[in-house]
N, C-alpha and C. Protein backbone atom coordinates (compact mmCIF):
# COMPACT_ATOMS: atom_id res chain seq x y z
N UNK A 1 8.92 248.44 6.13
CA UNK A 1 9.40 249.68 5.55
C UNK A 1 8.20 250.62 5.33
N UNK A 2 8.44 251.74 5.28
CA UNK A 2 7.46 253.23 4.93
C UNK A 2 7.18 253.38 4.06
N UNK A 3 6.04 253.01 3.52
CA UNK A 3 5.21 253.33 2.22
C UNK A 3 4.19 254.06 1.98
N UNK A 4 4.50 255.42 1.98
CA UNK A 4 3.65 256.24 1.78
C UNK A 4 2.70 256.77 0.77
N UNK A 5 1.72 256.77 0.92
CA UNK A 5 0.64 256.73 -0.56
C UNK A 5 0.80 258.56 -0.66
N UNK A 6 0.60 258.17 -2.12
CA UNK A 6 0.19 259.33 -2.98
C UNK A 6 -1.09 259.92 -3.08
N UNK A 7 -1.02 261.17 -2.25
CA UNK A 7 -2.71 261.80 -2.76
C UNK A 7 -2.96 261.86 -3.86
N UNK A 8 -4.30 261.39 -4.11
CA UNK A 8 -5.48 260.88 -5.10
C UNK A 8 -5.26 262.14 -5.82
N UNK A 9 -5.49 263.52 -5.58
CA UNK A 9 -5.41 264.17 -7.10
C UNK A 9 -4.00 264.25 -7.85
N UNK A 10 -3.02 263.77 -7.16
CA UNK A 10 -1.22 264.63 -7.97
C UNK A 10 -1.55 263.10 -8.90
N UNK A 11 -2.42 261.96 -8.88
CA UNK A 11 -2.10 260.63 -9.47
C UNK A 11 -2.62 261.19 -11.36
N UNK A 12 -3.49 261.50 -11.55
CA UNK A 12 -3.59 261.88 -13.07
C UNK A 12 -2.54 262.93 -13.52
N UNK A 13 -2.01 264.19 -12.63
CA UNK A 13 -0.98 264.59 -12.65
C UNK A 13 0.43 264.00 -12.92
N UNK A 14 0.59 262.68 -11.84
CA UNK A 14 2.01 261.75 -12.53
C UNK A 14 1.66 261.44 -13.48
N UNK A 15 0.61 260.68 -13.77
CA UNK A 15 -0.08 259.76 -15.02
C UNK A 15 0.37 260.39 -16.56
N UNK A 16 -0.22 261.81 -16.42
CA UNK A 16 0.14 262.64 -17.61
C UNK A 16 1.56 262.82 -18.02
N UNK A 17 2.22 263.30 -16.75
CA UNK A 17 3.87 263.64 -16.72
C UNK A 17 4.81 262.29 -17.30
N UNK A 18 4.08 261.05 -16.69
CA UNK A 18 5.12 259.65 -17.00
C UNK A 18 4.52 259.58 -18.42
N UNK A 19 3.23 259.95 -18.78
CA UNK A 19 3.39 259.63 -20.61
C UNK A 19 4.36 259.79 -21.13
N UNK A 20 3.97 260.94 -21.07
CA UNK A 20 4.83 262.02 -21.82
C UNK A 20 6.43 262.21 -21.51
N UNK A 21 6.93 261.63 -20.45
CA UNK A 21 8.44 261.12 -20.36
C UNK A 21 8.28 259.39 -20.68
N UNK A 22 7.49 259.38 -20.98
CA UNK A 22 7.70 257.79 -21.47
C UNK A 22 8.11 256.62 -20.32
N UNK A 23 7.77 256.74 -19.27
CA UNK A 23 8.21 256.32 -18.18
C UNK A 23 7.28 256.29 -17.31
N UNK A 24 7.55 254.74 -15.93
CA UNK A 24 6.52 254.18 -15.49
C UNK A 24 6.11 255.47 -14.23
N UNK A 25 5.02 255.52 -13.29
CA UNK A 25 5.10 256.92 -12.53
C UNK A 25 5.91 256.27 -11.39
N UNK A 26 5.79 255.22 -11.20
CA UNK A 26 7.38 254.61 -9.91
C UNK A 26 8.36 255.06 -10.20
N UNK A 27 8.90 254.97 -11.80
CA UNK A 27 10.34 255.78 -11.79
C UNK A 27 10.33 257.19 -12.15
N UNK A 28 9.18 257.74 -12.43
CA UNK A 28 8.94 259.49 -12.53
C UNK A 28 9.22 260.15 -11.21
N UNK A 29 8.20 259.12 -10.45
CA UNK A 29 8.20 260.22 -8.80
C UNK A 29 9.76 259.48 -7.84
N UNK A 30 10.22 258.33 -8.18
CA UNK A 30 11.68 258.23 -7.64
C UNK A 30 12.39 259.56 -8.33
N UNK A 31 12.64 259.80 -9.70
CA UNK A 31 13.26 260.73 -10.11
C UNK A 31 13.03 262.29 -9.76
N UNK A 32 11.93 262.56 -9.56
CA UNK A 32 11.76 263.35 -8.23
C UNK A 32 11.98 263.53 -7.05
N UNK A 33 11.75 262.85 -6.40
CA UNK A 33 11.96 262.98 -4.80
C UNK A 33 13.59 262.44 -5.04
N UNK A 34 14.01 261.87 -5.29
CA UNK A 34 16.29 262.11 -5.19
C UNK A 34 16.39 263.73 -6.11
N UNK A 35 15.66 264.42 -6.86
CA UNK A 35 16.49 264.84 -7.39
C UNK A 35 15.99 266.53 -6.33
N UNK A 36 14.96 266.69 -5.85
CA UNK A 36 14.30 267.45 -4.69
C UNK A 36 15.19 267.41 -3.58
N UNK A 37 15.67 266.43 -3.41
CA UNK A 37 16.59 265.19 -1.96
C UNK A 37 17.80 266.15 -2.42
N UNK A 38 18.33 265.73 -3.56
CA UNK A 38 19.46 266.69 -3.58
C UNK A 38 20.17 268.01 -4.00
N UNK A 39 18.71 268.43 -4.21
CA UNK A 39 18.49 270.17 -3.98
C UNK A 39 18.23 270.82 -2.97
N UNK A 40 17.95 270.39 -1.78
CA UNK A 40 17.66 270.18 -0.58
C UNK A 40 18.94 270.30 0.32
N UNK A 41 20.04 269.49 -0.38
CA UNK A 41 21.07 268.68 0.61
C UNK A 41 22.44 269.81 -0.01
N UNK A 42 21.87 270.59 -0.91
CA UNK A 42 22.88 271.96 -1.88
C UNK A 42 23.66 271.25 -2.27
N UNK A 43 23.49 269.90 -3.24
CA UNK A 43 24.51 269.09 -3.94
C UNK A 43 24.17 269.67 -5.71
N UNK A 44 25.21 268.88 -6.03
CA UNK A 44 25.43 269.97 -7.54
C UNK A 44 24.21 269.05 -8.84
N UNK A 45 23.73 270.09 -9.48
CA UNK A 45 22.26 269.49 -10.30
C UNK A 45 23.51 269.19 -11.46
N UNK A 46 22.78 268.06 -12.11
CA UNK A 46 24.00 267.75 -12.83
C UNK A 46 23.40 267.79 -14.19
N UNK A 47 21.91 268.47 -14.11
CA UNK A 47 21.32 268.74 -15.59
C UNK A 47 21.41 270.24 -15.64
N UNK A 48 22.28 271.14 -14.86
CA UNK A 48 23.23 272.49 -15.42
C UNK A 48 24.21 272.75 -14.39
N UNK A 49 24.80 271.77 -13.92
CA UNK A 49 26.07 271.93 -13.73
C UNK A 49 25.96 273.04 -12.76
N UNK A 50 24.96 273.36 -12.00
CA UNK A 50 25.06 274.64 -10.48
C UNK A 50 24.66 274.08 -9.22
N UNK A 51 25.64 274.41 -8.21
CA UNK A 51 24.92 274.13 -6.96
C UNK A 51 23.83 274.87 -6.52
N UNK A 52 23.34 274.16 -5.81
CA UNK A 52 21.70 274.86 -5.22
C UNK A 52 22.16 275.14 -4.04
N UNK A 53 21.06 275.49 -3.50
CA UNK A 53 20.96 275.95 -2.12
C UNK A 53 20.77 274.83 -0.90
N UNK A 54 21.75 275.22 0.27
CA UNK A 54 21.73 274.56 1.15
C UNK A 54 20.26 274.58 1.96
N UNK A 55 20.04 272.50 2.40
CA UNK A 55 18.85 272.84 2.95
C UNK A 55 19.20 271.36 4.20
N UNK A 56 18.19 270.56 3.36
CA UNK A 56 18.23 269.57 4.78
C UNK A 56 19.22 268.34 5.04
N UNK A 57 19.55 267.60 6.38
CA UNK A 57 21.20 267.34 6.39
C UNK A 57 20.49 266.11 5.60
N UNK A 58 21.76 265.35 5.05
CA UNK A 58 21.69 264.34 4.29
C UNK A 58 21.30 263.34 5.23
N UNK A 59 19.56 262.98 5.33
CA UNK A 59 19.16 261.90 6.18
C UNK A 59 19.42 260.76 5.43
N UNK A 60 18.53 260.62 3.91
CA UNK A 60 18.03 259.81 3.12
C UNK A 60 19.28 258.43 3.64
N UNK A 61 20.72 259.02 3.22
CA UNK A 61 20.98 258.07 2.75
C UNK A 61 21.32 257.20 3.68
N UNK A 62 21.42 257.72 5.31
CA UNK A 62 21.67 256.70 6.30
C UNK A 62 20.36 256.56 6.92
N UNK A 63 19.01 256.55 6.34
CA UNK A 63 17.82 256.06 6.80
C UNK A 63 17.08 256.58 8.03
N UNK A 64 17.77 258.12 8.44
CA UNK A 64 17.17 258.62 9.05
C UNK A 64 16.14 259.42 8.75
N UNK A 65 15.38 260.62 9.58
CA UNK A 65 14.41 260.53 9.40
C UNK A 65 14.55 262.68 9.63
């Protein structure tokens, strides 16, 4: 599987952000990239209830690319 590393400067950047949400930076930057994924895909944000803007086709979830 594809495991892509994180450039070296955004890492004190998560570091700070997962304090301060109290949370590990594995589940900070998952909670990012799905929630990017489905702002992207113009699915509805469900922390205010608006659709976004249409963008890229829904690869993620059938593992394309």
């Amino acid at each position: 599987m594809y495991s892509p590393k994180v450039k070296e400067d955004l890492i004190p950047i998560l570091h700070k952000l997962a304090q301060q949400e109290q949370k590990p930076i594995t589940a900070l930057v998952d909670e990012m990239i799905r929630a990017e994924i489905r702002k992207r895909n113009g699915e509805v944000d469900a922390s205010n209830n608006e659709t976004v803007s249409k963008g890229v086709k829904k690869t993620a979830d059938a593992g394309g690319s």
